[in-house]
C-alpha atoms as a PDB file:
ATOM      1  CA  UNK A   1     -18.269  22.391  -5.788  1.00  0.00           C
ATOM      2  CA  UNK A   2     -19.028  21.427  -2.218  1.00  0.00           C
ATOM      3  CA  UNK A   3     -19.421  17.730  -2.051  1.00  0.00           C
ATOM      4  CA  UNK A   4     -20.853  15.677   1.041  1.00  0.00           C
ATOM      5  CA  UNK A   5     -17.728  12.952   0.225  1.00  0.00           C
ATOM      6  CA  UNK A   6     -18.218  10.614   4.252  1.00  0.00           C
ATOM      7  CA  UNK A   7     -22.396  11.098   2.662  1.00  0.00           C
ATOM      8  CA  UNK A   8     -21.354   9.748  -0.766  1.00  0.00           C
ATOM      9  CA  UNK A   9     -18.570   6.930   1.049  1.00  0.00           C
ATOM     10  CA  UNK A  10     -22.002   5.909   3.148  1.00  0.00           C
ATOM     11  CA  UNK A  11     -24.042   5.550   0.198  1.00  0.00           C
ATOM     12  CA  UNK A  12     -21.597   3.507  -1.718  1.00  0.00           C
ATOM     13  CA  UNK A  13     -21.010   1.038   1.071  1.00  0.00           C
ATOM     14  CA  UNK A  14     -25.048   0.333   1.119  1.00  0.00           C
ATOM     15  CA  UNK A  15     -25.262  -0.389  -3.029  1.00  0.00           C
ATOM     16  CA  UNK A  16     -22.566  -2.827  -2.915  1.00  0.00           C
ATOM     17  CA  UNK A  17     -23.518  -5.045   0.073  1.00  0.00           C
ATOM     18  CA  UNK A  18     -25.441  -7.342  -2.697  1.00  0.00           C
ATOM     19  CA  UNK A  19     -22.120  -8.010  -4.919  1.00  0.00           C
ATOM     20  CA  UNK A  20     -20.097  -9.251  -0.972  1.00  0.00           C
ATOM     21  CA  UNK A  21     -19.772 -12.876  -1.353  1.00  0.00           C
ATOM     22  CA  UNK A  22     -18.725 -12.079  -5.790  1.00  0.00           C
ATOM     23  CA  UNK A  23     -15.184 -12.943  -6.381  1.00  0.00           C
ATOM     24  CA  UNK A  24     -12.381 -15.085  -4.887  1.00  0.00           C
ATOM     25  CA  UNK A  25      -9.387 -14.346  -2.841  1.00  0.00           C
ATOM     26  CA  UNK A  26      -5.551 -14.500  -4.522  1.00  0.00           C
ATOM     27  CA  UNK A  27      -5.189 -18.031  -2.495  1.00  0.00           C
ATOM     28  CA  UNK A  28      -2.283 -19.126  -5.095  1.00  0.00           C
ATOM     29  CA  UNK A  29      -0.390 -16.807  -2.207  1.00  0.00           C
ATOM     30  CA  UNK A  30      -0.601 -18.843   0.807  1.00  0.00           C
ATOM     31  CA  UNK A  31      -0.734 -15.738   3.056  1.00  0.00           C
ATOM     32  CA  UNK A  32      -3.540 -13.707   1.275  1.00  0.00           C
ATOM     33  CA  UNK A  33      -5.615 -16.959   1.253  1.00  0.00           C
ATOM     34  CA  UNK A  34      -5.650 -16.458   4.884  1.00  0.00           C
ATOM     35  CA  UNK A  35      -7.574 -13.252   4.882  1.00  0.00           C
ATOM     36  CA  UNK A  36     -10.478 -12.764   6.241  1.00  0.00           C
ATOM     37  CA  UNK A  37     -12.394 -12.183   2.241  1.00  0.00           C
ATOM     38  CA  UNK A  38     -15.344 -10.066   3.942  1.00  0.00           C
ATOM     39  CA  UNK A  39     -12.867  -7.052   4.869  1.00  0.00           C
ATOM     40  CA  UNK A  40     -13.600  -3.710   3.436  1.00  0.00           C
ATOM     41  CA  UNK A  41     -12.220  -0.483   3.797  1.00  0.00           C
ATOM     42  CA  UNK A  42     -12.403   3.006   1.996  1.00  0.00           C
ATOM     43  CA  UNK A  43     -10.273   5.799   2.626  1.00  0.00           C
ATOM     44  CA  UNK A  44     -10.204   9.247   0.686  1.00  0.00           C
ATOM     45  CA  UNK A  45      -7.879  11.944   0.919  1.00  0.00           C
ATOM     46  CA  UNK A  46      -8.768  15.523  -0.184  1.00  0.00           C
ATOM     47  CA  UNK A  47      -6.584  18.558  -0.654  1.00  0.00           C
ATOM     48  CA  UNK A  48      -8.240  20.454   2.121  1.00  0.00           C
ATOM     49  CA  UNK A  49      -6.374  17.907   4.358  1.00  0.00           C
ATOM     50  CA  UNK A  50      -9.751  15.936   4.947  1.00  0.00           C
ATOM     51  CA  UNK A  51      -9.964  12.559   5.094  1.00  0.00           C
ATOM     52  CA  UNK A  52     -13.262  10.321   4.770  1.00  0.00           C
ATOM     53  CA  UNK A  53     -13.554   6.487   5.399  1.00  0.00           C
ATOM     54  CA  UNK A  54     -15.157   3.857   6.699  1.00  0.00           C
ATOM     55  CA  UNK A  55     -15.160  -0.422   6.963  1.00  0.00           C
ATOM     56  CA  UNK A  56     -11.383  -1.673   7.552  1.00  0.00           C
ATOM     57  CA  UNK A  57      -9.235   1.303   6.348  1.00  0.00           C
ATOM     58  CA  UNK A  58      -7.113   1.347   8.936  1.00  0.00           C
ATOM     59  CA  UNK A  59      -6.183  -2.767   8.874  1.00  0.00           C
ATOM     60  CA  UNK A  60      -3.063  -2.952   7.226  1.00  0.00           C
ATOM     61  CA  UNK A  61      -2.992  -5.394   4.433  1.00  0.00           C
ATOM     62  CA  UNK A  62      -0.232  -6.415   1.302  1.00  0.00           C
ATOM     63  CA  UNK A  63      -0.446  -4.022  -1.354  1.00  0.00           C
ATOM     64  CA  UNK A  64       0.891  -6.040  -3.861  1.00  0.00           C
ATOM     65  CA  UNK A  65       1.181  -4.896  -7.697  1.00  0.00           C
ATOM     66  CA  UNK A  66       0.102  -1.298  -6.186  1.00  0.00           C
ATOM     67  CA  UNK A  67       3.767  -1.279  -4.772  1.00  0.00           C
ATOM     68  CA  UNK A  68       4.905  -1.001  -8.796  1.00  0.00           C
ATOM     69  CA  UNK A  69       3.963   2.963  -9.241  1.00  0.00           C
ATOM     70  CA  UNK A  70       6.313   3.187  -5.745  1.00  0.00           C
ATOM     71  CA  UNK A  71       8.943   1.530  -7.357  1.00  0.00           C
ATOM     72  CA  UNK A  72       8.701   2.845 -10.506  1.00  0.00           C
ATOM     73  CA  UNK A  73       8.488   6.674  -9.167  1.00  0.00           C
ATOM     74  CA  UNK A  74      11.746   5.650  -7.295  1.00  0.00           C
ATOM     75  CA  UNK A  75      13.296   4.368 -10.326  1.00  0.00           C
ATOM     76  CA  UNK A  76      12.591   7.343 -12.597  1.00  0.00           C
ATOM     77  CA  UNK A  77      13.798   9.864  -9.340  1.00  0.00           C
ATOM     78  CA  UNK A  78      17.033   8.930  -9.793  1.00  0.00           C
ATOM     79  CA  UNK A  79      17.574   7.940 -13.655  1.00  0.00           C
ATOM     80  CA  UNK A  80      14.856   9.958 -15.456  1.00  0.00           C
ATOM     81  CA  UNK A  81      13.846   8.939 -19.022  1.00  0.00           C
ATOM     82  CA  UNK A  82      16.595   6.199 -19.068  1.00  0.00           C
ATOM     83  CA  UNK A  83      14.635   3.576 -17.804  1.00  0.00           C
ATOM     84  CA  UNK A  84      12.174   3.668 -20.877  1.00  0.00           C
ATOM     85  CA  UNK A  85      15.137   2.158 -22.709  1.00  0.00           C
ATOM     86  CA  UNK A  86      14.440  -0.886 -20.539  1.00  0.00           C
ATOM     87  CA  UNK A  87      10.655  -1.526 -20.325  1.00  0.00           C
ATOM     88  CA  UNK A  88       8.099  -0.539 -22.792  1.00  0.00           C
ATOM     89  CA  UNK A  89       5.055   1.956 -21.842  1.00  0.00           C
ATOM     90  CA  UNK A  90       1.967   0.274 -23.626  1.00  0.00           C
ATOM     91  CA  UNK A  91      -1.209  -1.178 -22.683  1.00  0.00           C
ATOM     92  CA  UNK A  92      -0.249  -5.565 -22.258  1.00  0.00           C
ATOM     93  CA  UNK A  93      -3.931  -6.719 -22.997  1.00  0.00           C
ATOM     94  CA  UNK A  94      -2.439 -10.334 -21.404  1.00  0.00           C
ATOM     95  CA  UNK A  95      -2.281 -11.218 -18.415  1.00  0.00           C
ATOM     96  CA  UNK A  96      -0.050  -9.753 -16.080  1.00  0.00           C
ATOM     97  CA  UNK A  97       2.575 -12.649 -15.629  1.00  0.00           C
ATOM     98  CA  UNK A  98       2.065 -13.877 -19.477  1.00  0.00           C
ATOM     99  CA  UNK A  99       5.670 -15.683 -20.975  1.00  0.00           C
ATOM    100  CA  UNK A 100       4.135 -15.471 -24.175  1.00  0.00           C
ATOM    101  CA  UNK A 101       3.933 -11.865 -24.864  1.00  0.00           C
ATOM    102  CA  UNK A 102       8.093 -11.550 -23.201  1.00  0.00           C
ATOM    103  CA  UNK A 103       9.047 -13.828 -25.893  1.00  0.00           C
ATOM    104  CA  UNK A 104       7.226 -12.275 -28.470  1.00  0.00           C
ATOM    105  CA  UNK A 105       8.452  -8.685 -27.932  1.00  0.00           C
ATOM    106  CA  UNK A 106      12.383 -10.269 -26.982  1.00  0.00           C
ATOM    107  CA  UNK A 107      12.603  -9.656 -23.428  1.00  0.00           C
ATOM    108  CA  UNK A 108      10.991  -6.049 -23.776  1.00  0.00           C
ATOM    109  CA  UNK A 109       8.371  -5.828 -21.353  1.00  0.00           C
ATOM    110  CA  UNK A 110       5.124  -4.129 -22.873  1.00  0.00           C
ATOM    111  CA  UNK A 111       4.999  -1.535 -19.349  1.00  0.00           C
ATOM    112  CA  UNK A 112       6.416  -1.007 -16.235  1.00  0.00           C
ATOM    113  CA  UNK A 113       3.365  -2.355 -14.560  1.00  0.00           C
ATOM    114  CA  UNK A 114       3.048  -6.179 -15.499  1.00  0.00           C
ATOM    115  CA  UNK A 115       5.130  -8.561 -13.795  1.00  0.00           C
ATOM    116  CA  UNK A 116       8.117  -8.455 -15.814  1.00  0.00           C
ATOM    117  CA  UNK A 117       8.351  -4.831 -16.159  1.00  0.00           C
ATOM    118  CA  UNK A 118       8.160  -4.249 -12.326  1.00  0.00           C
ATOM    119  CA  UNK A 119      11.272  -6.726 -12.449  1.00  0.00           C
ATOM    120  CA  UNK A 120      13.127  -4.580 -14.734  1.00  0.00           C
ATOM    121  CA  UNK A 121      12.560  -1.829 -12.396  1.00  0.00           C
ATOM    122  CA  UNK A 122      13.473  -3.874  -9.564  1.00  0.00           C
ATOM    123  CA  UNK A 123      17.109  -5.314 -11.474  1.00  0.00           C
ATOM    124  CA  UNK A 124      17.220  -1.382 -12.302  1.00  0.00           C
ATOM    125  CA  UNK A 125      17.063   0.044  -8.691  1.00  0.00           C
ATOM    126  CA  UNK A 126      19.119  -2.903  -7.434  1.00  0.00           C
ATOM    127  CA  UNK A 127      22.146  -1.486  -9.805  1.00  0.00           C
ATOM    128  CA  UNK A 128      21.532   2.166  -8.767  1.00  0.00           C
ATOM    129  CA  UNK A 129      20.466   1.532  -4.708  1.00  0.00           C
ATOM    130  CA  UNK A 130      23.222   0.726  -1.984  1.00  0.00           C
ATOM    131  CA  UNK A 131      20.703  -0.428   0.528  1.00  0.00           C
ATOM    132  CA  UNK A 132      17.567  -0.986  -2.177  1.00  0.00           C
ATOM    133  CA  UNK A 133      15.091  -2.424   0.200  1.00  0.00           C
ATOM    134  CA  UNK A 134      15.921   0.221   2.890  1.00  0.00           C
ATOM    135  CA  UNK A 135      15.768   2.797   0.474  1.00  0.00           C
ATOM    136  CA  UNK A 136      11.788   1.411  -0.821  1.00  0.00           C
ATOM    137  CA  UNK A 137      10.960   1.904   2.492  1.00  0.00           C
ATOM    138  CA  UNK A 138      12.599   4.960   3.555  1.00  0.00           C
ATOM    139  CA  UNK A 139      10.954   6.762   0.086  1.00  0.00           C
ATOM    140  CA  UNK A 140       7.465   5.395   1.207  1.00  0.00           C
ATOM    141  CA  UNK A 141       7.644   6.394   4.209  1.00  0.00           C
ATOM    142  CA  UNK A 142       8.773   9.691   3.302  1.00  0.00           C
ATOM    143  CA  UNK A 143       5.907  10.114   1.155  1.00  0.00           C
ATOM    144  CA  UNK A 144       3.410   8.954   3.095  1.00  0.00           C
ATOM    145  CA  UNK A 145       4.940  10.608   6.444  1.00  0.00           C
ATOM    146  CA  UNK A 146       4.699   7.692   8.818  1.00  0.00           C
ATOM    147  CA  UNK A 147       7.583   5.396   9.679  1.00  0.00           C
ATOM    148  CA  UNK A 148       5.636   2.495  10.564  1.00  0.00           C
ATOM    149  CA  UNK A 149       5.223   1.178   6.978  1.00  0.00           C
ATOM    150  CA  UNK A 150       7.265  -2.038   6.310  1.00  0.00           C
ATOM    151  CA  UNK A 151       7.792  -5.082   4.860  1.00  0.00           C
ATOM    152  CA  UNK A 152       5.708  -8.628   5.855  1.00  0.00           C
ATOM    153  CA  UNK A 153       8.575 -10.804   5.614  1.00  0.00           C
ATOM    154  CA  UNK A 154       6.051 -13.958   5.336  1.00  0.00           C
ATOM    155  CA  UNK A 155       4.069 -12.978   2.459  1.00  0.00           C
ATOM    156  CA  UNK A 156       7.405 -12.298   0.989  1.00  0.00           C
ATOM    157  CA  UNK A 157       8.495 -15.400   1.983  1.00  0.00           C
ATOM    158  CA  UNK A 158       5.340 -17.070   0.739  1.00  0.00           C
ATOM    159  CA  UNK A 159       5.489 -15.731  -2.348  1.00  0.00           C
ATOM    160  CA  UNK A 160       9.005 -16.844  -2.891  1.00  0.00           C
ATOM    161  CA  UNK A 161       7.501 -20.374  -2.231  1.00  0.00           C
ATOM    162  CA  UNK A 162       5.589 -19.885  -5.096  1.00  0.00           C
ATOM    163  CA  UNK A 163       6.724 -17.879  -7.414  1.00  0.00           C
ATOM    164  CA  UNK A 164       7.669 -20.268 -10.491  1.00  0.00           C
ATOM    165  CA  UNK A 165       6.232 -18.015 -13.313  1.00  0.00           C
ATOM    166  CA  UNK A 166       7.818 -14.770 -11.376  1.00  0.00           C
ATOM    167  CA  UNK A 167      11.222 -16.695 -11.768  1.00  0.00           C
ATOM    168  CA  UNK A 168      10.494 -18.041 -15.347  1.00  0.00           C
ATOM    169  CA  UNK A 169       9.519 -14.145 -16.856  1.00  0.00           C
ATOM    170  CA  UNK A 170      13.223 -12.891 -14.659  1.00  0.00           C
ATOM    171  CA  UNK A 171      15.001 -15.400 -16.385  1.00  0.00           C
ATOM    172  CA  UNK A 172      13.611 -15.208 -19.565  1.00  0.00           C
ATOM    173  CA  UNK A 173      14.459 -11.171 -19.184  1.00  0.00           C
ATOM    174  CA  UNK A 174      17.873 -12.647 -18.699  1.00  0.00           C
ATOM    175  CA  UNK A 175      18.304 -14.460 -21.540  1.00  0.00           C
ATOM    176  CA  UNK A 176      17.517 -11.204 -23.131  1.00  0.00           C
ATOM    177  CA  UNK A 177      19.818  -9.356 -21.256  1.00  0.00           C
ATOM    178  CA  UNK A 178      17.487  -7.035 -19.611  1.00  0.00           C
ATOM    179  CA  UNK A 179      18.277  -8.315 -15.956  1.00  0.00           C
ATOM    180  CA  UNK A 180      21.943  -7.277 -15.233  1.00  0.00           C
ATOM    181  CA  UNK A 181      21.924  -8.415 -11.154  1.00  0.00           C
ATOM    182  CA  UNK A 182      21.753 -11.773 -10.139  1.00  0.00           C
ATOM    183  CA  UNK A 183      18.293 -13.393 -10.883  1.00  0.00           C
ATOM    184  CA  UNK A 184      17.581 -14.912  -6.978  1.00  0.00           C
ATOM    185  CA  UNK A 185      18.405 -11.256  -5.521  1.00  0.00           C
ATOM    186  CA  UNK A 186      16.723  -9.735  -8.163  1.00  0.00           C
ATOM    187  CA  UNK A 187      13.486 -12.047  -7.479  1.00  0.00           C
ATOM    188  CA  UNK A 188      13.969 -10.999  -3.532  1.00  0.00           C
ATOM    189  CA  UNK A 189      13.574  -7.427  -3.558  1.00  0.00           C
ATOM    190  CA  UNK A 190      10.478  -7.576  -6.095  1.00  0.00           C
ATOM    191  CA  UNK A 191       8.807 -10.222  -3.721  1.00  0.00           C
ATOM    192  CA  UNK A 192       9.634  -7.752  -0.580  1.00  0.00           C
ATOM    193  CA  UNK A 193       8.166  -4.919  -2.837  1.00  0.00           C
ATOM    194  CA  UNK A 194       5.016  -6.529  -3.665  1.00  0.00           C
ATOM    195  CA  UNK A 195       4.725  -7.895   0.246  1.00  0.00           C
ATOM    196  CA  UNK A 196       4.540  -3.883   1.299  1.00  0.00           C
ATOM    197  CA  UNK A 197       2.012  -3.657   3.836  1.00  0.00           C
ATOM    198  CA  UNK A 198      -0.498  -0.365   3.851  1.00  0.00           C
ATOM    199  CA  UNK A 199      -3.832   0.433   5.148  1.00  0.00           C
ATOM    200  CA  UNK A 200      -6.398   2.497   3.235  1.00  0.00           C
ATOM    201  CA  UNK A 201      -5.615   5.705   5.293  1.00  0.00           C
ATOM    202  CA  UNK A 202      -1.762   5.320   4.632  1.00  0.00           C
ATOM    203  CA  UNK A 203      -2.224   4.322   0.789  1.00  0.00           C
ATOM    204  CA  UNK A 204      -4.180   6.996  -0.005  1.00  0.00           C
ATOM    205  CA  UNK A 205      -2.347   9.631   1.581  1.00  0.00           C
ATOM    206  CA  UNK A 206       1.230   8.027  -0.541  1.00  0.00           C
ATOM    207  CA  UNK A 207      -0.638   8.451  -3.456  1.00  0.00           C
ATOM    208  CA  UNK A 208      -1.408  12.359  -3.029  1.00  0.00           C
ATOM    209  CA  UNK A 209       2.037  12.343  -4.559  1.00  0.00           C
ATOM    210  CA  UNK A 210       0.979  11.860  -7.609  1.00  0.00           C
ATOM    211  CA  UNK A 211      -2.483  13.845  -7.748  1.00  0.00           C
ATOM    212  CA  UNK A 212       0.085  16.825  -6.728  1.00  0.00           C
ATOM    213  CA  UNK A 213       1.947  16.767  -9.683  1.00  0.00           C
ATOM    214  CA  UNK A 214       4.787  14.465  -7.644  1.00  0.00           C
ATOM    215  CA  UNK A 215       5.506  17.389  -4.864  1.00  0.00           C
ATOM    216  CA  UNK A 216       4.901  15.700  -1.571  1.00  0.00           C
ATOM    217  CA  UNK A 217       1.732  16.637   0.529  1.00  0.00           C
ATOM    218  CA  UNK A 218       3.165  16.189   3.795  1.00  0.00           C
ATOM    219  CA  UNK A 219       6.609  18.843   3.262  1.00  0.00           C
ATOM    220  CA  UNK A 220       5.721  20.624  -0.202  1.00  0.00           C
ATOM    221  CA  UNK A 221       8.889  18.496  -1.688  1.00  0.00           C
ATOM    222  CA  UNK A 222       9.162  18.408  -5.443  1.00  0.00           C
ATOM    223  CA  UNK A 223      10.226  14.367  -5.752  1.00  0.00           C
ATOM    224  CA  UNK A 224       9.130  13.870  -8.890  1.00  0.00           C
ATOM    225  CA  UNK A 225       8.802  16.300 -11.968  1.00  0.00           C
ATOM    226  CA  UNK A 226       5.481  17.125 -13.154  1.00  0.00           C
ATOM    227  CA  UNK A 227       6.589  16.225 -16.362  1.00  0.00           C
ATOM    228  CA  UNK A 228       7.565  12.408 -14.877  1.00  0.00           C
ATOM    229  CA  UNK A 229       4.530  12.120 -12.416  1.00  0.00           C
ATOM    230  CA  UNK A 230       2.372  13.015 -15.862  1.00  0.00           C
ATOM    231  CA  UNK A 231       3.927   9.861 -17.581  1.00  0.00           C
ATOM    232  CA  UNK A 232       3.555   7.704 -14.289  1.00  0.00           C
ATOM    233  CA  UNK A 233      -0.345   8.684 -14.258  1.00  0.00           C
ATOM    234  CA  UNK A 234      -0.864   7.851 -17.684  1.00  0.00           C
ATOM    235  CA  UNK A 235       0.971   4.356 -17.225  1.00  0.00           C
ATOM    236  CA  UNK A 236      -1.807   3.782 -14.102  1.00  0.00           C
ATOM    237  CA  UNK A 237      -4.223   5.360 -16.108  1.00  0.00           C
ATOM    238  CA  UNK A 238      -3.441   2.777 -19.134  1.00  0.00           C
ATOM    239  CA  UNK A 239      -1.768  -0.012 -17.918  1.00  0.00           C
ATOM    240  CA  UNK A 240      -2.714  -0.085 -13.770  1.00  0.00           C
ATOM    241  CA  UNK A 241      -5.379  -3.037 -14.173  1.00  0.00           C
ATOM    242  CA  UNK A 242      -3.777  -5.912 -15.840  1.00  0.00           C
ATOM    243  CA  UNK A 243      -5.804  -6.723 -18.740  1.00  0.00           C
ATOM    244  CA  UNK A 244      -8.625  -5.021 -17.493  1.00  0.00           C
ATOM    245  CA  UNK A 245      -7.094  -1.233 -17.832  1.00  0.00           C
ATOM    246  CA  UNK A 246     -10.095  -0.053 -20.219  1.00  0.00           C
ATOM    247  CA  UNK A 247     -12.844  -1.237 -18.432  1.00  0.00           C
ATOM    248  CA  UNK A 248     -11.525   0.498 -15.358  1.00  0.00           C
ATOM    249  CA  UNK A 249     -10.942   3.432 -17.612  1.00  0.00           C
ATOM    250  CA  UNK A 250     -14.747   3.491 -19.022  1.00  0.00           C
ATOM    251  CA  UNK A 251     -16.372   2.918 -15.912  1.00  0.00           C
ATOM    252  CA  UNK A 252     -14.137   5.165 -13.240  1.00  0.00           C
ATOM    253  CA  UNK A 253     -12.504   7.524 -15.406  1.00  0.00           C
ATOM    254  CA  UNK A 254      -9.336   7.821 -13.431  1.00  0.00           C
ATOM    255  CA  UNK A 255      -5.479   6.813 -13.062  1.00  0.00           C
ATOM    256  CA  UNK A 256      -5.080   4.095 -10.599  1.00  0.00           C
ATOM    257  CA  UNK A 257      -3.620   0.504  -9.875  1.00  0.00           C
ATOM    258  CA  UNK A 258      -5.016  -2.437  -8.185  1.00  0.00           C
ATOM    259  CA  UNK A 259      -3.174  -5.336  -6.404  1.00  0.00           C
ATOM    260  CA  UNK A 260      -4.245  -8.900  -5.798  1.00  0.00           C
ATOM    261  CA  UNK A 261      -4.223  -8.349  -1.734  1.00  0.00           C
ATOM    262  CA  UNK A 262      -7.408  -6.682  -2.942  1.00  0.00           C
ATOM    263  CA  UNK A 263      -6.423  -3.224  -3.038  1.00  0.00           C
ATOM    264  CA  UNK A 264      -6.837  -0.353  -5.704  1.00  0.00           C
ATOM    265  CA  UNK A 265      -6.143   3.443  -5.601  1.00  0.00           C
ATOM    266  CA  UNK A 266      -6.610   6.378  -7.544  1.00  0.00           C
ATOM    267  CA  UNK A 267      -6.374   9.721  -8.183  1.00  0.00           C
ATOM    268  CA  UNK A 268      -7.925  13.115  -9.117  1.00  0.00           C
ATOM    269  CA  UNK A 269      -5.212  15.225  -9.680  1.00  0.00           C
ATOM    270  CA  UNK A 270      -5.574  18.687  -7.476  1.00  0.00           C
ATOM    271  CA  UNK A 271      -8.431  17.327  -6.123  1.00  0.00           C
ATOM    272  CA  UNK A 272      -8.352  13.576  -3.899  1.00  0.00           C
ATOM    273  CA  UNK A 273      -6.781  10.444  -3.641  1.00  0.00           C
ATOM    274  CA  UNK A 274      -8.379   7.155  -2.524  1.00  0.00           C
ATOM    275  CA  UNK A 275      -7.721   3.764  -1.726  1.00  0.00           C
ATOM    276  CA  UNK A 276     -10.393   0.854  -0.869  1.00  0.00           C
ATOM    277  CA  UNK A 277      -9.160  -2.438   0.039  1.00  0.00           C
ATOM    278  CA  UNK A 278     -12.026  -6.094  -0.209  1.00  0.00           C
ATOM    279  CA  UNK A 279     -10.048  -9.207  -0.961  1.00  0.00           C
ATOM    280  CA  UNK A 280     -12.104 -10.882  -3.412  1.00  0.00           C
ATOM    281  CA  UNK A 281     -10.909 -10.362  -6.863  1.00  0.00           C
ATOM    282  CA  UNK A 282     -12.869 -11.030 -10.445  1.00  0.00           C
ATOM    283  CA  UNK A 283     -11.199 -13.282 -12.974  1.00  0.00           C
ATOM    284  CA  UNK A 284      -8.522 -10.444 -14.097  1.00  0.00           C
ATOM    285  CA  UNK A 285      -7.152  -9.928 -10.489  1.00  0.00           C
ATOM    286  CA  UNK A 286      -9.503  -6.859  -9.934  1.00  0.00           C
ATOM    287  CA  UNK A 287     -11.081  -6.495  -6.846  1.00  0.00           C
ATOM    288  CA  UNK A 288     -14.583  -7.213  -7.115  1.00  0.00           C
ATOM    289  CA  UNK A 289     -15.861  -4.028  -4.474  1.00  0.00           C
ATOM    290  CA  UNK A 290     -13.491  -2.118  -5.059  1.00  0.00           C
ATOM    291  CA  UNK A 291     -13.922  -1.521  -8.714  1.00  0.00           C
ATOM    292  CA  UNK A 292     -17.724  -1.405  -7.846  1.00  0.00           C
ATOM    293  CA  UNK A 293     -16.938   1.737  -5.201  1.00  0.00           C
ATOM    294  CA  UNK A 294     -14.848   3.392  -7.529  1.00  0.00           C
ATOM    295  CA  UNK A 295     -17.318   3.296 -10.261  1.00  0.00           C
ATOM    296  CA  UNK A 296     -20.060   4.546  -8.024  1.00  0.00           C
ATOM    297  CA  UNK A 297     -17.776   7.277  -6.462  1.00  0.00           C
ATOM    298  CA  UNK A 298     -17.353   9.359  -9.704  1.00  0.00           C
ATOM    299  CA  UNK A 299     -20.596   8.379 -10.978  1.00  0.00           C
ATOM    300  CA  UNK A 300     -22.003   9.858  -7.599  1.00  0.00           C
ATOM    301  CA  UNK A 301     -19.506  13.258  -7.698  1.00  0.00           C
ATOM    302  CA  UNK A 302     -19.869  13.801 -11.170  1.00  0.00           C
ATOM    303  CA  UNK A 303     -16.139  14.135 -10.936  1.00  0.00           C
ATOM    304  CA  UNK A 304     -13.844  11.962 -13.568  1.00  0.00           C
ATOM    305  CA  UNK A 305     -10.953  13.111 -15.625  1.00  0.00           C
ATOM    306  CA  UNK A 306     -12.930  12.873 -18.865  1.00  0.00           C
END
């Protein structure tokens, strides 16, 4: 099927210029409430080695919760099916930082891609890393094939500043004894994770990873089993939009993740990967445009995994 994709990218940018001002930015991060909420940016990565895009998608911004799959494709790289013994693989339906549901389910979290799950994962690489943070960055960057991605040390910072509930769940996961590192370093590499900073262009081509059944598009590397990059795209495809998985699953019809710096990718396996990044988010931490220009992209294509 020959599709007109910078045509369709065009079109979509037009039908959503109505919905611009819906939707607030994550300003309970001092940084992000800083941004500039009218930014927009589309990037999409076919396997012909053609990319389309327009708006912002080559501003760098912080990918936030997005940075999970990265650290979760890490984890499971070097320890396999262990780290299911640690955090759960089901949908949360609660919020993403919700206490309620770690006490429930004693210190279990429900999947890898809620708050206290990516801490697992973070406790977990900190135990099985010598250099953890330089080996994040050194595995994105491999992936993605561009050394300039990094760390924003003051949205890291700024989220340390404020991240009471983050330090509640990793406590609580302590009690538990699902945290086996010290809680403060623990909380410092997830904040670093989370303060990864990507544009469009560079987050869609990382995530080609995983539409390439987890053999990397830039060297033809097999870094992840198909069998793992299977389970990691049914966690997106389940679990990558907080409490809001299933309506991203009914309208766009693919595995993805969102972040609260506004950003969400996705995938067609053996066929794309895109990112689009617009800082205004619903009331589930969604961004507002972004799930619009997803929905309208495979609406437009035809093209969905269903």
């Amino acid at each position: 099927m020959n599709i007109d994709y910078q045509e369709i990218l065009d079109e979509i940018y037009q039908e959503i210029k109505p919905f611009k001002g819906e939707g607030e930015v994550a300003d309970y991060i001092s940084e992000l409430a800083n941004i500039d909420p009218d930014k927009y940016g589309i990037s999409l990565h076919c396997f012909d080695d053609q990319e389309y895009a327009l708006g912002d998608s080559r501003e760098k911004f912080s990918i936030q919760s997005i940075s999970k799959v990265l650290t979760l494709s890490l984890a499971v790289s070097q320890m396999g099916d262990r780290i299911w013994d640690r955090v759960d693989v089901e949908p949360s339906g609660d919020p993403f930082n919700s206490l309620v549901q770690l006490e429930y389910e004693r210190g279990i979290p429900r999947n890898p891609l809620i708050n206290a799950g990516a801490i697992v994962v973070a406790d977990v690489l900190i135990s099985i890393l010598d250099n953890p943070k330089d080996d994040l960055l050194r595995f994105v960057r491999s992936i993605c094939g561009n050394d300039g991605i990094d760390f924003n040390p003051k949205v890291a910072d700024s989220e340390k500043a404020t991240g009471y509930r983050n330090a509640a769940l990793a406590h609580m996961l302590r009690s538990f004894d699902n945290i086996k590192n010290d809680v403060d370093t623990v909380l410092d590499f997830y904040f670093h994770q989370c303060s990864l900073e990507m544009t469009c262009q560079e987050l869609s081509r990382t995530f080609l990873l995983f539409a390439n059944h987890g053999a990397s598009y830039e060297s033809g590397e097999q870094l992840l089993s198909k069998r793992l990059t299977k389970r990691i795209n049914a966690i997106m495809q389940t679990c990558g939009f907080y409490d809001e998985a299933g309506e991203f699953s009914f309208r766009v019809g693919l595995p993805g993740k969102s972040g609260v710096g506004g950003g969400i990718v996705a995938i067609y396996p053996q066929q794309y990967s895109v990112a689009v990044w617009s800082p205004r988010l619903n009331p589930k931490g969604n961004s507002v445009l972004g799930m619009k220009s997803l929905e309208l992209l495979t609406t437009k294509t035809g093209l969905s995994i269903f």
